[in-house]
C-alpha atoms as a PDB file:
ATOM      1  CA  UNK A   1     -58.924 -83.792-106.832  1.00  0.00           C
ATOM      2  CA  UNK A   2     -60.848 -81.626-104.223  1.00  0.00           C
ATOM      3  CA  UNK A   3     -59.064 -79.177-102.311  1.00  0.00           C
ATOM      4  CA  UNK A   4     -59.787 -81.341 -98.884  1.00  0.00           C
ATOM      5  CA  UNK A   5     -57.872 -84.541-100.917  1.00  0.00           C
ATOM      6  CA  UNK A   6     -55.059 -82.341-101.677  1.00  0.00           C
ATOM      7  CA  UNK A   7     -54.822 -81.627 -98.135  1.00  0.00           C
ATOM      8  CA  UNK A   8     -55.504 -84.931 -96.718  1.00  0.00           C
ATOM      9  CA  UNK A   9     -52.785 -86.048 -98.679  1.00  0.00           C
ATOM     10  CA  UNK A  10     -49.857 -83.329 -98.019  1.00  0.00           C
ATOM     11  CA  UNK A  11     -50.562 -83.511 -94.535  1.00  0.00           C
ATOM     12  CA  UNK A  12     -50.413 -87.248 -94.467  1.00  0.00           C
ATOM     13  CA  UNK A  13     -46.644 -86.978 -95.804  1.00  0.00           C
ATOM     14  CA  UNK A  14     -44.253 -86.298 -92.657  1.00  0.00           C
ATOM     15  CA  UNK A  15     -40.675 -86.765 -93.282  1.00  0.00           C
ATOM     16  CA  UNK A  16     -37.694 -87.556 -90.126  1.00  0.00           C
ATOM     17  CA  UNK A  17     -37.453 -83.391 -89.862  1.00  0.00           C
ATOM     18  CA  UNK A  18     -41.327 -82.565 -89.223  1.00  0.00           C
ATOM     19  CA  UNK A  19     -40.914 -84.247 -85.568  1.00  0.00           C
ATOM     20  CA  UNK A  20     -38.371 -81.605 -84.301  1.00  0.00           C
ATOM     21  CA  UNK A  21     -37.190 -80.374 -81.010  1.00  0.00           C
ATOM     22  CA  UNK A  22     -39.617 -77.658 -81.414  1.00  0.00           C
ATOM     23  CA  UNK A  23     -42.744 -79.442 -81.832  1.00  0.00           C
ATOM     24  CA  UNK A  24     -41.745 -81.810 -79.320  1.00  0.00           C
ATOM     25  CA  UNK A  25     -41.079 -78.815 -76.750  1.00  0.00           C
ATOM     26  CA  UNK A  26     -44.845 -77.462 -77.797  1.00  0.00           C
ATOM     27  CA  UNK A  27     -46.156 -80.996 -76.963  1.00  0.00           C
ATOM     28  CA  UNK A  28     -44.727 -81.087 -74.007  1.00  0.00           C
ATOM     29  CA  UNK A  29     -45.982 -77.441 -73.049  1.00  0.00           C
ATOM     30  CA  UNK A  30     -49.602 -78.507 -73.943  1.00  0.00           C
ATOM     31  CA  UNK A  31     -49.766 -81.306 -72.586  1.00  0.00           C
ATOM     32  CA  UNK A  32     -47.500 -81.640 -69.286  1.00  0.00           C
ATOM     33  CA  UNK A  33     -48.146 -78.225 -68.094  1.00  0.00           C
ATOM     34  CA  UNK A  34     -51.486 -76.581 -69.660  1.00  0.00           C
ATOM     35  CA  UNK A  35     -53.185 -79.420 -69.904  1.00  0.00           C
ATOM     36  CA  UNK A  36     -52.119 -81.553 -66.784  1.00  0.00           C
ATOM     37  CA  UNK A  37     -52.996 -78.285 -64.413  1.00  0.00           C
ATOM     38  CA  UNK A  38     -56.779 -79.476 -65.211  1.00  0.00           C
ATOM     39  CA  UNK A  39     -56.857 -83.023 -65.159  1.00  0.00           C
ATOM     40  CA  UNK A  40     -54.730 -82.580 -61.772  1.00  0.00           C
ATOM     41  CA  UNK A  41     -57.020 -80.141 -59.897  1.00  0.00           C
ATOM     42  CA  UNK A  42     -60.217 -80.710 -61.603  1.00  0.00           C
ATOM     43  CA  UNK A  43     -59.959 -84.578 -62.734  1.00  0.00           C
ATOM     44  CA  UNK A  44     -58.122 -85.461 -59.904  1.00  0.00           C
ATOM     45  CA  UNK A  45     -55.693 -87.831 -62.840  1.00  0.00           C
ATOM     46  CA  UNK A  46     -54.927 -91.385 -61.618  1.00  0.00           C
ATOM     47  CA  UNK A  47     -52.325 -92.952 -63.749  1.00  0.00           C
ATOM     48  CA  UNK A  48     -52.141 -96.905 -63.446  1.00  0.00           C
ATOM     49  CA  UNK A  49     -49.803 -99.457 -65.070  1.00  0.00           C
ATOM     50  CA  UNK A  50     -46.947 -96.894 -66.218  1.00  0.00           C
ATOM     51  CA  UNK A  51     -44.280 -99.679 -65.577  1.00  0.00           C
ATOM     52  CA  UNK A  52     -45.441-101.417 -68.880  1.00  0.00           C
ATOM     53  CA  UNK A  53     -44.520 -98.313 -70.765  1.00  0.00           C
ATOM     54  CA  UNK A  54     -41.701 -99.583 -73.030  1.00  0.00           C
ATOM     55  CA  UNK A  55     -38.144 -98.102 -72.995  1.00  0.00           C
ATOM     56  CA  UNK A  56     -37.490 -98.156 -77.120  1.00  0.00           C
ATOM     57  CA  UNK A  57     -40.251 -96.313 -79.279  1.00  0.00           C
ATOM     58  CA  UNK A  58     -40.998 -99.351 -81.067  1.00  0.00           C
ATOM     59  CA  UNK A  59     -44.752 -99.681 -80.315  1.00  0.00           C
ATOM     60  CA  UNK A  60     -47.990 -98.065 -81.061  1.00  0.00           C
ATOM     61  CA  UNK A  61     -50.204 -96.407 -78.249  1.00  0.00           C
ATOM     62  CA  UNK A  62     -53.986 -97.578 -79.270  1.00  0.00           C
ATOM     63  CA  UNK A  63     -56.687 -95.940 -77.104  1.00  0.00           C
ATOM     64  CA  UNK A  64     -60.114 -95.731 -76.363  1.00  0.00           C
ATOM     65  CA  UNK A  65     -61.633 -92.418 -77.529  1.00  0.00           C
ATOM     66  CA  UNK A  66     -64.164 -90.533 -75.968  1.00  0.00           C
ATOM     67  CA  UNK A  67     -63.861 -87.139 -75.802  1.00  0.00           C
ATOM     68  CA  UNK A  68     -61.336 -84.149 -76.844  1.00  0.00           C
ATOM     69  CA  UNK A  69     -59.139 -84.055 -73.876  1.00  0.00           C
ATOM     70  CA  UNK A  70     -57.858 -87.889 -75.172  1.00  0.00           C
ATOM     71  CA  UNK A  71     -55.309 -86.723 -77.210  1.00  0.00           C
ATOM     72  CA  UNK A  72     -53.575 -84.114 -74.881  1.00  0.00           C
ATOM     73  CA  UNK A  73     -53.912 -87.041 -71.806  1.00  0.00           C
ATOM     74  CA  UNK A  74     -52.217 -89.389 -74.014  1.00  0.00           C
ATOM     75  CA  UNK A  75     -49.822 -86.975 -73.721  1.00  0.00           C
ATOM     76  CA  UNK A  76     -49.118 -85.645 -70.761  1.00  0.00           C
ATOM     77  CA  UNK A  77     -48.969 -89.582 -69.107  1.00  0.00           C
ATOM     78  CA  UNK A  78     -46.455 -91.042 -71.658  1.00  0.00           C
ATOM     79  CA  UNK A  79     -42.538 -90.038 -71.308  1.00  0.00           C
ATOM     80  CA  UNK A  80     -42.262 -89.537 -75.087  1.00  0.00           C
ATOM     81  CA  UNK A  81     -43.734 -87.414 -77.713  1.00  0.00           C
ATOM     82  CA  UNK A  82     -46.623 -89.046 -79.414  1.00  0.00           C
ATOM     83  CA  UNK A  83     -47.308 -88.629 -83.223  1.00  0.00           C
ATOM     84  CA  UNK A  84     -51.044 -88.502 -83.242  1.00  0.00           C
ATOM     85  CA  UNK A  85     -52.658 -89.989 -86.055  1.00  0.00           C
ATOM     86  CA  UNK A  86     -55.799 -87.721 -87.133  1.00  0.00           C
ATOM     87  CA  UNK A  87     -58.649 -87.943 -89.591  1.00  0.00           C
ATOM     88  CA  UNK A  88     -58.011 -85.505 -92.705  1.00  0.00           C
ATOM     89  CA  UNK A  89     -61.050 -83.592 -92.198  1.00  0.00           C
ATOM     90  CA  UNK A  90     -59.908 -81.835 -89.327  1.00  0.00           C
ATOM     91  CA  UNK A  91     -57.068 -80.417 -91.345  1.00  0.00           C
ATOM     92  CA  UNK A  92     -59.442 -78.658 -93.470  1.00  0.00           C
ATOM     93  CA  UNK A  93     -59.836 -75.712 -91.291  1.00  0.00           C
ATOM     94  CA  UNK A  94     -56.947 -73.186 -91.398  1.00  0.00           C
ATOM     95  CA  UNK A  95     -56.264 -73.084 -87.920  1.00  0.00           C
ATOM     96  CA  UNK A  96     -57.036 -76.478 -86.598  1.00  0.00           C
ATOM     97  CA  UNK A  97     -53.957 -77.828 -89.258  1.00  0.00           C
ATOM     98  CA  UNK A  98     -51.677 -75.721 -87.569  1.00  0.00           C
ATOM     99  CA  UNK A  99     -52.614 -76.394 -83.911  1.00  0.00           C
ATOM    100  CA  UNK A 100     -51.859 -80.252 -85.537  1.00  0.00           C
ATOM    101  CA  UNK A 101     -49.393 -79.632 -87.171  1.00  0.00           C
ATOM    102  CA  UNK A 102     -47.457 -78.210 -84.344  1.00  0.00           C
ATOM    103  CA  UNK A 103     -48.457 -81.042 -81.886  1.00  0.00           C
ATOM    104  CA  UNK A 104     -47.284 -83.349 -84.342  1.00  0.00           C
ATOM    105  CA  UNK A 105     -49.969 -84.521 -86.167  1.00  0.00           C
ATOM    106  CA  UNK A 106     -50.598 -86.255 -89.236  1.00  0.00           C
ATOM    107  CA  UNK A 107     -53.494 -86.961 -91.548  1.00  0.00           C
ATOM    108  CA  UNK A 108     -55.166 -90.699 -92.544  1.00  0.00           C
ATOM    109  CA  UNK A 109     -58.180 -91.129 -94.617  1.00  0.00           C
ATOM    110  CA  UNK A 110     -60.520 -93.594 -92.432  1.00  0.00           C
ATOM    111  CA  UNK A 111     -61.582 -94.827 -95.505  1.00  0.00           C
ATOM    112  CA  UNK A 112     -58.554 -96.128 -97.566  1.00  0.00           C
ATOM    113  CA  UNK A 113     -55.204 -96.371 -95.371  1.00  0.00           C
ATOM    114  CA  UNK A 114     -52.596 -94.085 -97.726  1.00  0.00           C
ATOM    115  CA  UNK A 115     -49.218 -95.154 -98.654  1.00  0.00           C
ATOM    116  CA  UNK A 116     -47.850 -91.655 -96.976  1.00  0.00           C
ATOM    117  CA  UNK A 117     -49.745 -92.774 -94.205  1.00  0.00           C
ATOM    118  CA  UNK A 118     -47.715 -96.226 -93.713  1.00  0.00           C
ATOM    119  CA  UNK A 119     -44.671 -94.093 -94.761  1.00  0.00           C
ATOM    120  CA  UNK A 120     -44.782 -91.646 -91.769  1.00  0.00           C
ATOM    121  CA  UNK A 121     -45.700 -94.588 -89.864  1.00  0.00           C
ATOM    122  CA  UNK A 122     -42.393 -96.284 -90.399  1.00  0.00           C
ATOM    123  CA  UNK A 123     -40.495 -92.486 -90.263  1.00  0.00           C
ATOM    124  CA  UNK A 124     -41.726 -92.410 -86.327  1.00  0.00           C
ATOM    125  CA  UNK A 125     -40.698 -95.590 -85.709  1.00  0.00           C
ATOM    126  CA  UNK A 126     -36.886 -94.784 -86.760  1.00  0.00           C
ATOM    127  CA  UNK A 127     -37.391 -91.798 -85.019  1.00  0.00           C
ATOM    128  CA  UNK A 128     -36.291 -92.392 -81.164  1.00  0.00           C
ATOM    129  CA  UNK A 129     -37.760 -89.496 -79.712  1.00  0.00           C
ATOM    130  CA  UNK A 130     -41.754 -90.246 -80.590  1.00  0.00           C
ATOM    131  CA  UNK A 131     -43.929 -92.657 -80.871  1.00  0.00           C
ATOM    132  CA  UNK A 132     -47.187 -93.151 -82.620  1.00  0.00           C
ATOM    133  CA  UNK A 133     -50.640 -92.492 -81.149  1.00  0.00           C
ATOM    134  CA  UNK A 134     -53.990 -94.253 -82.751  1.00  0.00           C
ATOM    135  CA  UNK A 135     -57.641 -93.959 -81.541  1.00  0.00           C
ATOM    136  CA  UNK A 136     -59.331 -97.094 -83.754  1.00  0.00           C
ATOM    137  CA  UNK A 137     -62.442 -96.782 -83.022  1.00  0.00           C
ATOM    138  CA  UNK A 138     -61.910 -93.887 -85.458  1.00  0.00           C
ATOM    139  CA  UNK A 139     -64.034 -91.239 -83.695  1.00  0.00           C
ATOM    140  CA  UNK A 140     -65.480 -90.607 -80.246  1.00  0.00           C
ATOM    141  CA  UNK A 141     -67.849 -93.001 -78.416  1.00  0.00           C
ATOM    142  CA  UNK A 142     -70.308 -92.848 -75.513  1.00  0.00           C
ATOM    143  CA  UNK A 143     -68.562 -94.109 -72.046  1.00  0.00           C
ATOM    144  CA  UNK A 144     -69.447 -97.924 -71.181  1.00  0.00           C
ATOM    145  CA  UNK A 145     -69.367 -98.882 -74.876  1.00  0.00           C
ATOM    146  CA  UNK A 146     -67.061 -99.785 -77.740  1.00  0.00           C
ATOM    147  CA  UNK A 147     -69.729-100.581 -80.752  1.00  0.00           C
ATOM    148  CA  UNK A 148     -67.234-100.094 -83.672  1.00  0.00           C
ATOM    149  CA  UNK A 149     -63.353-100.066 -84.112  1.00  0.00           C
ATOM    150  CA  UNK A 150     -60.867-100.370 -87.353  1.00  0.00           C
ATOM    151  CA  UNK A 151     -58.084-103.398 -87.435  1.00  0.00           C
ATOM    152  CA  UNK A 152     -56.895-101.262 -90.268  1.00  0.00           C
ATOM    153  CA  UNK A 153     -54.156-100.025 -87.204  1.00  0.00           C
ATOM    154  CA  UNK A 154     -52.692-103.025 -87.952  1.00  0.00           C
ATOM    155  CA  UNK A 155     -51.347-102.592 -90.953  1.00  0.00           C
ATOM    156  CA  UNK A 156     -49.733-100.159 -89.655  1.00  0.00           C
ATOM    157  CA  UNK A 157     -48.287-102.754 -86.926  1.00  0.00           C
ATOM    158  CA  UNK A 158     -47.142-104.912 -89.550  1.00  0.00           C
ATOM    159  CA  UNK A 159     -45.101-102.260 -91.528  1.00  0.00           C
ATOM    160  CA  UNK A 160     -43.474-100.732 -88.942  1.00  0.00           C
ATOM    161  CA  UNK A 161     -42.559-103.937 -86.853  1.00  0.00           C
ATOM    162  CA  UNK A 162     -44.238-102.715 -83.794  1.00  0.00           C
ATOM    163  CA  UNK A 163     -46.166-103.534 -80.846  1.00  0.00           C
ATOM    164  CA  UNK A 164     -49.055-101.956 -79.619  1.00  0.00           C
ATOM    165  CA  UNK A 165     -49.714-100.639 -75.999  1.00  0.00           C
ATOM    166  CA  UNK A 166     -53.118-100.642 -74.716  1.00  0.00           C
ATOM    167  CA  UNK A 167     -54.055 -97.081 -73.113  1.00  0.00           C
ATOM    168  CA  UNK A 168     -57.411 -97.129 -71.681  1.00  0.00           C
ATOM    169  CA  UNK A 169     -59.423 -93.784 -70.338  1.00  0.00           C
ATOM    170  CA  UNK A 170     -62.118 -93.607 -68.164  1.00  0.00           C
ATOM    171  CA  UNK A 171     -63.993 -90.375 -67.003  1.00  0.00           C
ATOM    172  CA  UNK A 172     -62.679 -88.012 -70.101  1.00  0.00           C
ATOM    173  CA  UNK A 173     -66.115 -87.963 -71.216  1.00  0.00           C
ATOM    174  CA  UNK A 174     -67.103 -85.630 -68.394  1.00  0.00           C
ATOM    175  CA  UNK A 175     -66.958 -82.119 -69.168  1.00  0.00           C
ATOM    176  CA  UNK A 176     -65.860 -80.466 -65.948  1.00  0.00           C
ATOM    177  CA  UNK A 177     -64.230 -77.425 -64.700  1.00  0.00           C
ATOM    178  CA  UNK A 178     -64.797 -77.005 -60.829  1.00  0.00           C
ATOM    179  CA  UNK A 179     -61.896 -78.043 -58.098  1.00  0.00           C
ATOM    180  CA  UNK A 180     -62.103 -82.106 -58.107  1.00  0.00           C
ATOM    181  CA  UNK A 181     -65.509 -82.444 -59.727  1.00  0.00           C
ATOM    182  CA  UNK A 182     -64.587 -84.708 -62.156  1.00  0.00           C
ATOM    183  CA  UNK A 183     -62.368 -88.209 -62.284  1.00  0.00           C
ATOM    184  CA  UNK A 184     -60.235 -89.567 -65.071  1.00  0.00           C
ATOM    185  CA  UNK A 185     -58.502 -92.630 -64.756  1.00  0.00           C
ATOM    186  CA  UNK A 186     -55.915 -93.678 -67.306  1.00  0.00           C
ATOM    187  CA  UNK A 187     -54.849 -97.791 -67.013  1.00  0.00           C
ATOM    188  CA  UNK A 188     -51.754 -98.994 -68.994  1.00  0.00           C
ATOM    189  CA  UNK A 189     -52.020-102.631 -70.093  1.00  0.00           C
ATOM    190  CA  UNK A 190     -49.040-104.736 -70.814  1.00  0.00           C
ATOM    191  CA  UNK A 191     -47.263-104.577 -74.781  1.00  0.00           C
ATOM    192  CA  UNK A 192     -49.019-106.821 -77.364  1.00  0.00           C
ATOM    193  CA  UNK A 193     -45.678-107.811 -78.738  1.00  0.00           C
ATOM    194  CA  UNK A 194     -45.508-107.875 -82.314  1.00  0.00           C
ATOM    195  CA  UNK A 195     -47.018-110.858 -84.562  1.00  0.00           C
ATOM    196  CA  UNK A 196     -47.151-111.737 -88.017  1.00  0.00           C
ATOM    197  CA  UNK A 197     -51.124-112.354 -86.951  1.00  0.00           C
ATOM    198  CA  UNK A 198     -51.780-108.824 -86.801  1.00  0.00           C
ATOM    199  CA  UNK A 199     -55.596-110.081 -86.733  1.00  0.00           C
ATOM    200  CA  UNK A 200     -54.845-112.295 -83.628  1.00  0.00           C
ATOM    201  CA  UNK A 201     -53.319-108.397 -82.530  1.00  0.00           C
ATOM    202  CA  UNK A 202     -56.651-106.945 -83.115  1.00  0.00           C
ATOM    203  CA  UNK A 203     -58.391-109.350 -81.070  1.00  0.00           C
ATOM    204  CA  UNK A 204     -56.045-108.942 -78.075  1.00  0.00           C
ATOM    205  CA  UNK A 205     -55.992-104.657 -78.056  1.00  0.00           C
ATOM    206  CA  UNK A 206     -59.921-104.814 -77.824  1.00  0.00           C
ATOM    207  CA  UNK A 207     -59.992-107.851 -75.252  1.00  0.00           C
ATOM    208  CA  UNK A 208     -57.297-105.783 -73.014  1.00  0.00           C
ATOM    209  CA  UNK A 209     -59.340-102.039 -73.998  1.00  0.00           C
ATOM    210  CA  UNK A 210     -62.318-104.054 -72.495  1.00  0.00           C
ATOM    211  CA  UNK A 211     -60.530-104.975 -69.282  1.00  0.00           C
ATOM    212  CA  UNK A 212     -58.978-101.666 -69.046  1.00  0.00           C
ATOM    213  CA  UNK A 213     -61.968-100.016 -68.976  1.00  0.00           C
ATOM    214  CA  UNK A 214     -64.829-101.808 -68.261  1.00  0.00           C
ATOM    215  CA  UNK A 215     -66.703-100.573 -71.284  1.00  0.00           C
ATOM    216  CA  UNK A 216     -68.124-103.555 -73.810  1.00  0.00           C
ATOM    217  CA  UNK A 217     -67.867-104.216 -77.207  1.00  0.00           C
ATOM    218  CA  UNK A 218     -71.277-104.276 -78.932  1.00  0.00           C
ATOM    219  CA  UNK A 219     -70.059-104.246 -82.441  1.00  0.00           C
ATOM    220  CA  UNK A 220     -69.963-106.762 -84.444  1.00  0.00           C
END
């Protein structure tokens, strides 16, 4: 097994203990204060739809993906920690795995969903104080397009009994810096409850990512 396997796989593993007060505290600090000082006085965040966040943790946040600042804006707009779900190759490099691993990260293999990937899964969902955070289109995307996403989020649905909430950003894509150059806007769609048709699940997240955002699905 090659050393990035042997990684992939230890950092897929997270038992009830890895998602701590501490981690949740540095979450919080990256996300609700470093990283909320520049989307509010440089992206000029617009938050839409937070009423349909759900009370209980049992749902998955599913997003769009588009640039780097996705992950820390999922973030700083939900009330809860968020277990973000990230390919193993980033935890190759020394100090990328520990900036993950104290956000609260875990590692899947986009290829072949692990079993201590569905584990963890589960552990976060009996865990009231996070909940879990998927990009499926697996890797960033243009704006105004989706052309490829991975229903293999549902499986992960299915085993942990939970809904999924559709997140979808606009305007992350944008690298700015100056006073109010730039514009994110983050919409909230209503809970897909969940459905033994995890497929039928599928269908809905990118029909509701579509209205969210106005982008269109060119895959096929």
């Amino acid at each position: 097994m090659s050393k990035e396997k042997e990684i992939g796989k230890k950092e897929a593993a997270r038992d009830k203990k890895y998602f701590n007060f501490w981690r949740k505290w540095f979450q919080i600090f990256v996300s609700h204060v470093l990283f909320m000082i520049r989307f509010k006085l440089v992206y000029r965040l617009e938050v839409i739809g937070k009423e349909n966040i759900p009370h209980d943790n049992k749902y998955i946040i599913a997003s769009n993906h588009m640039s780097t600042l996705d992950p820390p804006l999922m973030g700083a707009v939900l009330d809860k920690p968020i277990a973000y779900m990230s390919k193993k190759e980033l935890f190759a490099n020394p100090f990328m795995r520990w900036w993950l691993n104290w956000l609260g990260a875990f590692a899947v293999d986009r290829e072949k969903l692990s079993v201590s990937t569905i584990k963890t899964a589960i552990t976060i969902s009996k865990t009231s104080d996070w909940v879990l955070g998927i990009f499926p289109q697996g890797t960033r995307e243009p704006a105004g397009k989706i052309t490829k996403f991975s229903r293999g989020f549902t499986a992960i649905a299915k085993a942990s009994k939970c809904g999924i909430l559709p997140v979808g950003f606009t305007g992350t894509d944008e690298s700015k810096w100056l006073p109010f150059s730039g514009k994110i806007i983050v919409k909230i769609g209503k809970l897909i409850p969940y459905s033994d048709d995890v497929e039928g699940m599928a269908d809905k997240w990118l029909e509701d990512i579509q209205e969210l955002t106005g982008f269109d699905y060119t895959g096929k």
